[in-house]
PDB file of N, CA and C in Angstrom:
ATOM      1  N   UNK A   1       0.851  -1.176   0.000  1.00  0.00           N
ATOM      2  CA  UNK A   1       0.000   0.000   0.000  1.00  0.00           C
ATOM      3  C   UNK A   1       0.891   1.231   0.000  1.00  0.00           C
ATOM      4  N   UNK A   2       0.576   1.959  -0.641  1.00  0.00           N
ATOM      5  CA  UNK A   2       1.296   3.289  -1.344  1.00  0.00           C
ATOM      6  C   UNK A   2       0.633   4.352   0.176  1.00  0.00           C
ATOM      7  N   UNK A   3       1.304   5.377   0.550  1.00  0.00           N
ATOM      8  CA  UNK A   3       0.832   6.726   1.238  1.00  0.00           C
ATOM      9  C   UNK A   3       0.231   7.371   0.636  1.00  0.00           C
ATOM     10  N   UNK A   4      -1.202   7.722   1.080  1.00  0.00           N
ATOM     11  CA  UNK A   4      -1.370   8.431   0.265  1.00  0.00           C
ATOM     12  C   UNK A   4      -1.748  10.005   1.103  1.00  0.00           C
ATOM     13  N   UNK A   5      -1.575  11.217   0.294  1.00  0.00           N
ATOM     14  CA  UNK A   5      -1.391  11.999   0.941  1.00  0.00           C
ATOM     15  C   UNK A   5      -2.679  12.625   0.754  1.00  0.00           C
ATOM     16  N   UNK A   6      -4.084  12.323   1.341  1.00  0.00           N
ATOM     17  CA  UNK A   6      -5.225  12.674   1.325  1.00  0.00           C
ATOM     18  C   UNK A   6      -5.969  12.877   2.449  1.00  0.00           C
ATOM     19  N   UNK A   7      -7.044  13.910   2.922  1.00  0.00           N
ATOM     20  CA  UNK A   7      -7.769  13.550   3.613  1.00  0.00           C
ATOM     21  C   UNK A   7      -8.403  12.502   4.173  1.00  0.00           C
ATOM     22  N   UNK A   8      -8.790  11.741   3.323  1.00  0.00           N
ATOM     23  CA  UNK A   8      -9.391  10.583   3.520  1.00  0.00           C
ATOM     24  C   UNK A   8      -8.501   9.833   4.466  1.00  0.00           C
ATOM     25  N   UNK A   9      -7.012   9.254   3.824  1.00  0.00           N
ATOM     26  CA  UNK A   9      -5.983   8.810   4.709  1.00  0.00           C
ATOM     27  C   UNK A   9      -6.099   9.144   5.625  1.00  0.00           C
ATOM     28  N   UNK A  10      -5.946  10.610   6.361  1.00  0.00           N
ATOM     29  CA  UNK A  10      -5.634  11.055   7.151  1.00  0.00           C
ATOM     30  C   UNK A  10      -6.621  11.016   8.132  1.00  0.00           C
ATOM     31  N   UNK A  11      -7.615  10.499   8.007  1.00  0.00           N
ATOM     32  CA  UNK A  11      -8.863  10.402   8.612  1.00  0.00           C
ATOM     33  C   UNK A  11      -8.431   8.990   9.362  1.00  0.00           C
ATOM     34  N   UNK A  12      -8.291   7.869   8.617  1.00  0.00           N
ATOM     35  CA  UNK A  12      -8.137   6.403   8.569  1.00  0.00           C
ATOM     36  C   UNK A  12      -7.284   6.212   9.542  1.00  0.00           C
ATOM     37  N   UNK A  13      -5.805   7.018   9.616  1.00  0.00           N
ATOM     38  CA  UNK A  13      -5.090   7.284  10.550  1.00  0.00           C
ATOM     39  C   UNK A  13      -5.732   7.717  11.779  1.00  0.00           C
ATOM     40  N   UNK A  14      -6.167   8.830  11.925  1.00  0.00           N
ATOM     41  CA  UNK A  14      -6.533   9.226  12.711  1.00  0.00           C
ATOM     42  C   UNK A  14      -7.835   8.370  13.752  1.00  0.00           C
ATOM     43  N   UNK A  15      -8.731   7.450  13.132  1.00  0.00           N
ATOM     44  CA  UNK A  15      -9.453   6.491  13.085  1.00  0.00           C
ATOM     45  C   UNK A  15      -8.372   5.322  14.107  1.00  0.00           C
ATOM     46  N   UNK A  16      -7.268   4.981  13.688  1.00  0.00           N
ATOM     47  CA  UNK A  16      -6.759   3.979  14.512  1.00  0.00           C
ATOM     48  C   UNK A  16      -6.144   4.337  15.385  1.00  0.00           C
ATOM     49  N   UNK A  17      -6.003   5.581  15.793  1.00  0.00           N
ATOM     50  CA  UNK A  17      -5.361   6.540  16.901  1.00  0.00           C
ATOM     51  C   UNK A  17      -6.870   6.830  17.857  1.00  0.00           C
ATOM     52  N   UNK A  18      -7.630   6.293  17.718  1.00  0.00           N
ATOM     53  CA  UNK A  18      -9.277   6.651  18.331  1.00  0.00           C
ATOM     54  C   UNK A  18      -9.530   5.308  18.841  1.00  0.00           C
ATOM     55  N   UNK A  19      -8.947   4.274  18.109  1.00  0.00           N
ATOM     56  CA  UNK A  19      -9.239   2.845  18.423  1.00  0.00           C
ATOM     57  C   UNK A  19      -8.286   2.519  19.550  1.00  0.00           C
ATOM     58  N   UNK A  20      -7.339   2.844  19.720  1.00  0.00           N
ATOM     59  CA  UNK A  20      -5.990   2.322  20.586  1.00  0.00           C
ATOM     60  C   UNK A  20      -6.282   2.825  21.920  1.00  0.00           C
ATOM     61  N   UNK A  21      -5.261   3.016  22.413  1.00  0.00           N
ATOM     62  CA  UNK A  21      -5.323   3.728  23.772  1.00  0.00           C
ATOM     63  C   UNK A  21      -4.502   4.875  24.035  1.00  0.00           C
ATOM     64  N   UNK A  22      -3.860   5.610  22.887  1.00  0.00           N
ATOM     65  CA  UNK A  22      -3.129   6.575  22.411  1.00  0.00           C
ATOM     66  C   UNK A  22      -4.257   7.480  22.725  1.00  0.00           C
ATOM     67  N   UNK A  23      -4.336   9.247  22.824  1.00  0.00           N
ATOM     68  CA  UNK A  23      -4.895  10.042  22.599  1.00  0.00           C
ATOM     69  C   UNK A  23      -4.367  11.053  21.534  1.00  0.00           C
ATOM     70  N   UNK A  24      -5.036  11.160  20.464  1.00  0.00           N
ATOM     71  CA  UNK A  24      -4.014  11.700  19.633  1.00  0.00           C
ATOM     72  C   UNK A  24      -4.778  13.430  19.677  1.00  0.00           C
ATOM     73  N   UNK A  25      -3.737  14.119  19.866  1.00  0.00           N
ATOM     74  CA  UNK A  25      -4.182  15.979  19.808  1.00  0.00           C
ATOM     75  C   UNK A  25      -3.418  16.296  18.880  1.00  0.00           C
ATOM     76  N   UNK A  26      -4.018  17.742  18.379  1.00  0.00           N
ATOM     77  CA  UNK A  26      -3.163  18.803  17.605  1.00  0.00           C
ATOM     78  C   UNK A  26      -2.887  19.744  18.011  1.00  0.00           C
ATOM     79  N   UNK A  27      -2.078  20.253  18.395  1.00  0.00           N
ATOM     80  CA  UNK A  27      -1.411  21.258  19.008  1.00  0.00           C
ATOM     81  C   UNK A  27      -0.591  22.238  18.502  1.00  0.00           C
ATOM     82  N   UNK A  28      -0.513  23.604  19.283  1.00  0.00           N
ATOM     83  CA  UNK A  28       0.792  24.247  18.720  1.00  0.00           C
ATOM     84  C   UNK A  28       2.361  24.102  19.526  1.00  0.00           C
ATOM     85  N   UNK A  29       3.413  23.998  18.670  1.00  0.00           N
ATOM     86  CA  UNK A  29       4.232  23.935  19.546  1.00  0.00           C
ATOM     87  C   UNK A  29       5.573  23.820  18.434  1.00  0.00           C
ATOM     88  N   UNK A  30       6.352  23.775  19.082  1.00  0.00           N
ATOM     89  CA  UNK A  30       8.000  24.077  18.259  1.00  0.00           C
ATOM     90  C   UNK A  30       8.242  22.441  18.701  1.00  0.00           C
ATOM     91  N   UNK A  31       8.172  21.319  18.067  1.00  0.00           N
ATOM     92  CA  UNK A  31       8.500  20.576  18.072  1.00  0.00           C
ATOM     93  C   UNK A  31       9.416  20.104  17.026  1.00  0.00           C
ATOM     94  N   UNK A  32      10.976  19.644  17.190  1.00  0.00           N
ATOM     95  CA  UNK A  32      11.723  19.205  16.256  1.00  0.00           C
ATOM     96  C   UNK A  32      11.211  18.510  15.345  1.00  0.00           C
ATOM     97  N   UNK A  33      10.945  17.447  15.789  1.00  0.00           N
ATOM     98  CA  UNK A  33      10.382  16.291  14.751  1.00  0.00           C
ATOM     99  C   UNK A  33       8.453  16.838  14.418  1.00  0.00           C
ATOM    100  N   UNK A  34       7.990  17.306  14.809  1.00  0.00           N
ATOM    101  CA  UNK A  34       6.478  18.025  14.278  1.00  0.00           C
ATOM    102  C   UNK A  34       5.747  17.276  15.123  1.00  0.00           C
ATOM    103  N   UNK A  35       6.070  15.956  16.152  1.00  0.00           N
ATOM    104  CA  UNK A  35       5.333  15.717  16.621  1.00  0.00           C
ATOM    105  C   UNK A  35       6.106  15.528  18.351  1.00  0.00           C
ATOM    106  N   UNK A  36       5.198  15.032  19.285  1.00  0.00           N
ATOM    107  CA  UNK A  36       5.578  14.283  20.997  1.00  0.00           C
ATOM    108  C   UNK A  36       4.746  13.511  21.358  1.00  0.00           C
ATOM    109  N   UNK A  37       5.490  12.277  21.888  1.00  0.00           N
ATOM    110  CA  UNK A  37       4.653  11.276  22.108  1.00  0.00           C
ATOM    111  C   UNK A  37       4.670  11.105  23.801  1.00  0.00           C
ATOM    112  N   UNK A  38       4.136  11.369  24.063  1.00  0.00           N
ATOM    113  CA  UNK A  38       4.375  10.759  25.853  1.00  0.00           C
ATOM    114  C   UNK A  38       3.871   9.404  26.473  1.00  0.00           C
ATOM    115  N   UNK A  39       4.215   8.785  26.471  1.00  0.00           N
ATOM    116  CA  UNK A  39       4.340   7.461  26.587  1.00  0.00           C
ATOM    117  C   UNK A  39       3.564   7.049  27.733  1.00  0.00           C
ATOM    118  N   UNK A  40       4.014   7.735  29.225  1.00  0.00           N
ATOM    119  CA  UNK A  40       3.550   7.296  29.860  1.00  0.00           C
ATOM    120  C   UNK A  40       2.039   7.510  30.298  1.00  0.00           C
ATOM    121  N   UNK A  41       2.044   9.190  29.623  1.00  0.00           N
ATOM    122  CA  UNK A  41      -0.242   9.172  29.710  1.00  0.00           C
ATOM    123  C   UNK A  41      -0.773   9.352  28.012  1.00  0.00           C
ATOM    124  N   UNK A  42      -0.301   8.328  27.584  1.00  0.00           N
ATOM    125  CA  UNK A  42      -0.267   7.527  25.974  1.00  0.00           C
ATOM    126  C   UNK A  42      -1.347   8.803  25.441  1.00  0.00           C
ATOM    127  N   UNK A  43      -0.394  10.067  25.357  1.00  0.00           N
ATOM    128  CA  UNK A  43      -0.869  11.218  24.484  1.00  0.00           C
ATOM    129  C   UNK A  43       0.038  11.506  23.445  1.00  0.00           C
ATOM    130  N   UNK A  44      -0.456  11.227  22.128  1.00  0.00           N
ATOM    131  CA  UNK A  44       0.701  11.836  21.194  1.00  0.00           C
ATOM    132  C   UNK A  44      -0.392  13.265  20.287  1.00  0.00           C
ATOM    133  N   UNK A  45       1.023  14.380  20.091  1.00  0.00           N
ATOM    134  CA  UNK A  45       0.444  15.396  20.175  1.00  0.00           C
ATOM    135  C   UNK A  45       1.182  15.481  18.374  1.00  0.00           C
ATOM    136  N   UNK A  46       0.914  16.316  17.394  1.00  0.00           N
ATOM    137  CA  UNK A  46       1.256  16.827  16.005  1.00  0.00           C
ATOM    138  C   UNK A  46       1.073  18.068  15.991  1.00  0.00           C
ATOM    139  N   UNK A  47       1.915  18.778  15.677  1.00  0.00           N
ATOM    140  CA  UNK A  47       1.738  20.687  15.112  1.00  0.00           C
ATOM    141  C   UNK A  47       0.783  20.567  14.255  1.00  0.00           C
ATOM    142  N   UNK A  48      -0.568  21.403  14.818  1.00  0.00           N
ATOM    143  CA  UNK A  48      -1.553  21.293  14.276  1.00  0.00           C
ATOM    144  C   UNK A  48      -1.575  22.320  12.918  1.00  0.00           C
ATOM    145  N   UNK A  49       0.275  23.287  13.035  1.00  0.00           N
ATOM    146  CA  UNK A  49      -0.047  23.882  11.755  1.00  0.00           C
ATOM    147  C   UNK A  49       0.742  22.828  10.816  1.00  0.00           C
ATOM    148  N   UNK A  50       0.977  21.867  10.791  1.00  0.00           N
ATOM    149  CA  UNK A  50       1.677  21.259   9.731  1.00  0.00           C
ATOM    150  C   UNK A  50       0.473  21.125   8.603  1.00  0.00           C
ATOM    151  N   UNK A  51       1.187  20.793   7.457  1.00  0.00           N
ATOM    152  CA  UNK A  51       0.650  20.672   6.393  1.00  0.00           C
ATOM    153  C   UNK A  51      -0.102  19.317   6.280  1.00  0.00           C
ATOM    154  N   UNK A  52      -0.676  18.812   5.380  1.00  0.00           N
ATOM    155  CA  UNK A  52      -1.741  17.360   5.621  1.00  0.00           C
ATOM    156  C   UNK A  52      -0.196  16.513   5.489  1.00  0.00           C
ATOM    157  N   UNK A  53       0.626  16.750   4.351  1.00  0.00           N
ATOM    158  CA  UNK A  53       1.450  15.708   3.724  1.00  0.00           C
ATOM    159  C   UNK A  53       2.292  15.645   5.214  1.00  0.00           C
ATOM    160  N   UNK A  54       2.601  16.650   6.329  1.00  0.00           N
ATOM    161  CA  UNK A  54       3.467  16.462   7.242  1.00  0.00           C
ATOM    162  C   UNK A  54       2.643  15.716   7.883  1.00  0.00           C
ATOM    163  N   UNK A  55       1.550  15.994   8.755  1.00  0.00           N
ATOM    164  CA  UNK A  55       0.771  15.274   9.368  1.00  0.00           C
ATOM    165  C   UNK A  55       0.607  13.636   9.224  1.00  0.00           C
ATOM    166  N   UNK A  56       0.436  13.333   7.986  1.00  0.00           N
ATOM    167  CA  UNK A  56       0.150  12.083   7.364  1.00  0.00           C
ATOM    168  C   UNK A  56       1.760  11.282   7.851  1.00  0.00           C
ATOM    169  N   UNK A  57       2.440  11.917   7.345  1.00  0.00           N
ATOM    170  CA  UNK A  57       4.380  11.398   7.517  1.00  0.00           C
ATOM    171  C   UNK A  57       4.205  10.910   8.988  1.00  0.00           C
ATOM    172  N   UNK A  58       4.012  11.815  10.166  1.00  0.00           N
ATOM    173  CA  UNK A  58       4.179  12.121  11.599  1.00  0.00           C
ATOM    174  C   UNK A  58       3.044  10.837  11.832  1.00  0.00           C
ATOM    175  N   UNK A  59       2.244  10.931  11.508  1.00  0.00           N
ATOM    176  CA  UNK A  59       1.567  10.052  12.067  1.00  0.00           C
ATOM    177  C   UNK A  59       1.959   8.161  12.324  1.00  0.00           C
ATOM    178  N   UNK A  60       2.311   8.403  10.557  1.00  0.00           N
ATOM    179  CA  UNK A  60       2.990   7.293  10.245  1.00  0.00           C
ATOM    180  C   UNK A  60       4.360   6.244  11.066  1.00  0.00           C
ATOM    181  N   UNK A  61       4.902   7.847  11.113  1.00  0.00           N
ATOM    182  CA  UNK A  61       6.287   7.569  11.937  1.00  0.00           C
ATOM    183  C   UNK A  61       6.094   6.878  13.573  1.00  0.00           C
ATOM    184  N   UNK A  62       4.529   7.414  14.067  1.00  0.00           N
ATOM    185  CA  UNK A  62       4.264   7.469  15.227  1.00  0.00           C
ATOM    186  C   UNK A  62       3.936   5.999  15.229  1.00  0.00           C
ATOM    187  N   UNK A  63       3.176   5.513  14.346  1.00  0.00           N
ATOM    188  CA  UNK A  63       2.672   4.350  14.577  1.00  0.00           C
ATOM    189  C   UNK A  63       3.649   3.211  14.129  1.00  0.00           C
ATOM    190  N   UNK A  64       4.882   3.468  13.672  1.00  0.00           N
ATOM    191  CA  UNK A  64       5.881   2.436  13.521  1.00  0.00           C
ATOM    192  C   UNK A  64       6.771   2.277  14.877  1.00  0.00           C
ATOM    193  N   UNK A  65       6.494   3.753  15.000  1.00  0.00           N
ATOM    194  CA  UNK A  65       7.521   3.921  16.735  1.00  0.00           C
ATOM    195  C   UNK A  65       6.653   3.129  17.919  1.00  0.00           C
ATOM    196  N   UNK A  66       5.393   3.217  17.889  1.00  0.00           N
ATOM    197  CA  UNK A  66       4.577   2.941  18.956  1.00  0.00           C
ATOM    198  C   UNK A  66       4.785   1.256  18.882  1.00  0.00           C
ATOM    199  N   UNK A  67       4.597   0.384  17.760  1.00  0.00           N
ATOM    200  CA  UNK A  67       4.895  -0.568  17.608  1.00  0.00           C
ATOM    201  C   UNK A  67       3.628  -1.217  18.213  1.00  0.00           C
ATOM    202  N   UNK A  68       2.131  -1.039  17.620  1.00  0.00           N
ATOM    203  CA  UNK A  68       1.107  -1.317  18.234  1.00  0.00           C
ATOM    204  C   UNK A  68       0.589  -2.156  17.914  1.00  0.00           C
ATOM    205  N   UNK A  69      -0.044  -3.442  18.225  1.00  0.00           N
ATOM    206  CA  UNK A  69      -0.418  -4.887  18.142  1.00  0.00           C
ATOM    207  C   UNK A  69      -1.562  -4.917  17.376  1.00  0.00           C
ATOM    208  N   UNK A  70      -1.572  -4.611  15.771  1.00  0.00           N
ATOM    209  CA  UNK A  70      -2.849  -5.310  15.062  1.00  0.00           C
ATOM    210  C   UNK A  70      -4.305  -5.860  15.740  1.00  0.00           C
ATOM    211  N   UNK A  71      -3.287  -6.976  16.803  1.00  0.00           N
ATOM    212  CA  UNK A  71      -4.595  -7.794  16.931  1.00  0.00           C
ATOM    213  C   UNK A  71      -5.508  -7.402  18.514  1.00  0.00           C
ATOM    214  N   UNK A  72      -4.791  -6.046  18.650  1.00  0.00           N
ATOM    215  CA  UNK A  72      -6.136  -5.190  19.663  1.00  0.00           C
ATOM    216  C   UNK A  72      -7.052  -4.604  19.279  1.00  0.00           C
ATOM    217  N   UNK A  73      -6.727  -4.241  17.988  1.00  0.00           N
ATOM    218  CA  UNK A  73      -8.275  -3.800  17.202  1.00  0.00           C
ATOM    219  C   UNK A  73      -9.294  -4.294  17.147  1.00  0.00           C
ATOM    220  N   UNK A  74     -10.609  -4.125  17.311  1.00  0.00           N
ATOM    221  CA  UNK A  74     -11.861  -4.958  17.344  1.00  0.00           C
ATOM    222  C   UNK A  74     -12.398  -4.919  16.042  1.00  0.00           C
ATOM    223  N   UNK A  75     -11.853  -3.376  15.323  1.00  0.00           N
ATOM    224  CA  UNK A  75     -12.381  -3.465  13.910  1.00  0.00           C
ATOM    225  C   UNK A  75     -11.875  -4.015  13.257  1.00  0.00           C
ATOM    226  N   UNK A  76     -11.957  -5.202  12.179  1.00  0.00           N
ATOM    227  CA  UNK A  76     -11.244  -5.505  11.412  1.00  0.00           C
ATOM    228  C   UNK A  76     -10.415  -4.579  10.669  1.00  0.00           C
ATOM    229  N   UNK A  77     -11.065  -3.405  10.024  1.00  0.00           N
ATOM    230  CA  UNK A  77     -10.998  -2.601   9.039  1.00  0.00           C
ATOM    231  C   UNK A  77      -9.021  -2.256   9.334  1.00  0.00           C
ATOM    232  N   UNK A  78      -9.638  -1.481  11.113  1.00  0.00           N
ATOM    233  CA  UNK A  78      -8.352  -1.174  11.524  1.00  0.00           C
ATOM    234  C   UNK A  78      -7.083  -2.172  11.576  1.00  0.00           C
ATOM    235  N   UNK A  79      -7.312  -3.051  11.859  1.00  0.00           N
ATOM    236  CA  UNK A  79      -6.681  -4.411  12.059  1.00  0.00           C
ATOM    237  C   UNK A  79      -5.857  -4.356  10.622  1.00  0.00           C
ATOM    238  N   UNK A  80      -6.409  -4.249  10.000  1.00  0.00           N
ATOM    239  CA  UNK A  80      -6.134  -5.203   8.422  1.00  0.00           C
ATOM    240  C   UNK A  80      -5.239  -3.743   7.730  1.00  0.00           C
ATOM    241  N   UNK A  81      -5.342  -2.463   8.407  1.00  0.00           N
ATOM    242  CA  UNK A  81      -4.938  -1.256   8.002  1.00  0.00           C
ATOM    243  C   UNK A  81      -3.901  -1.204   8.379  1.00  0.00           C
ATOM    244  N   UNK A  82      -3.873  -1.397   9.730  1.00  0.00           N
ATOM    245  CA  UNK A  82      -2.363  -1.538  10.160  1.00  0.00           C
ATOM    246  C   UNK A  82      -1.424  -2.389  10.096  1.00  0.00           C
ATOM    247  N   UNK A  83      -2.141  -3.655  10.246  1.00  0.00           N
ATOM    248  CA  UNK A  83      -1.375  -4.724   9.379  1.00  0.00           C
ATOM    249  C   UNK A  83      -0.691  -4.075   7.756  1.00  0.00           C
ATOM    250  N   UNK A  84      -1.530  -3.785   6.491  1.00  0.00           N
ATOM    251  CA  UNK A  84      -0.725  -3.270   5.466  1.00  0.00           C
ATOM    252  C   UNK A  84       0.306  -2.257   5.953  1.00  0.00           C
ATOM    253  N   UNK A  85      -0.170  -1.121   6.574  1.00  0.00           N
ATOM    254  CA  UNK A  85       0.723  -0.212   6.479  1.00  0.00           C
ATOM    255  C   UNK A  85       2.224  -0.282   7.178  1.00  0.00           C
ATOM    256  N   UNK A  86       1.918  -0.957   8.492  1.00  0.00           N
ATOM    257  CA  UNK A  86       3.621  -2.303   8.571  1.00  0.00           C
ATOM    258  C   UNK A  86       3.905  -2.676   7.801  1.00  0.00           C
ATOM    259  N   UNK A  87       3.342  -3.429   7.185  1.00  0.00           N
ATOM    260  CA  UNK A  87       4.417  -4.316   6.124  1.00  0.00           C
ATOM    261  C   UNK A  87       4.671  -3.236   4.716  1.00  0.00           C
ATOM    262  N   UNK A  88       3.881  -2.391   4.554  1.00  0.00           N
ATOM    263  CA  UNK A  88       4.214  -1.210   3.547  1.00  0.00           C
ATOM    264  C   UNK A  88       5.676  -0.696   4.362  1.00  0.00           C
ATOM    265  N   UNK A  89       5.698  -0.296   5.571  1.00  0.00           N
ATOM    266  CA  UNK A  89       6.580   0.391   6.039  1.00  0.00           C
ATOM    267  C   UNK A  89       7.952  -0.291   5.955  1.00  0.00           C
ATOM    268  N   UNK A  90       8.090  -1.800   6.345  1.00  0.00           N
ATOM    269  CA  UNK A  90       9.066  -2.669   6.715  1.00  0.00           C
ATOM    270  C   UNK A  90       9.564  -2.772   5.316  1.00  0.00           C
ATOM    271  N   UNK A  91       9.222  -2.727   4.270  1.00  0.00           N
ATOM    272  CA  UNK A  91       9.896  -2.788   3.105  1.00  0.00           C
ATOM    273  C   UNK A  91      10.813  -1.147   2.568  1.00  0.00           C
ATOM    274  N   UNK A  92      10.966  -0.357   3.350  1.00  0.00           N
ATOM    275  CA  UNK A  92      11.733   0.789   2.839  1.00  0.00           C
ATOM    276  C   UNK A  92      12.778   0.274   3.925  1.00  0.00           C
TER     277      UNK A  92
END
């Protein structure tokens, strides 16, 4: 599965960040990398002025870093989303 740099995506993402136990916000802030993840009260935050294509990247990055178990999803949809987009990822 290709990135794609769309709303829609970015929704889908955002969709499995709603399913988890992550809280995902947008925020302002001078963050190096555009995003912060805090681990221990599982809030990850994105510069809410980034652009969609940054957002989409950050998110991405977040969910390879988080390293989050497919099979806690109840939705398939999500399940089967994150499943591709690992193995999309593991091949670069």
């Amino acid at each position: 599965m290709a990135i794609k740099h769309t709303k829609h995506f970015l929704d889908k993402l955002e969709n499995l960040f709603a399913s988890s136990d992550y809280m995902l916000r947008y925020e302002k802030g001078n963050f190096k990398s555009g995003y912060c993840v805090l681990n221990e009260a599982k809030i990850v935050i994105v510069n809410k002025y980034f652009p969609l294509e940054g957002k989409i990247n950050a998110l991405v990055d977040i969910l390879i870093e988080l390293n989050l178990d497919p099979a806690d999803f109840k939705d398939k949809a999500n399940h089967d989303f994150l499943t591709e987009l690992r193995q999309t990822q593991l091949k670069f």
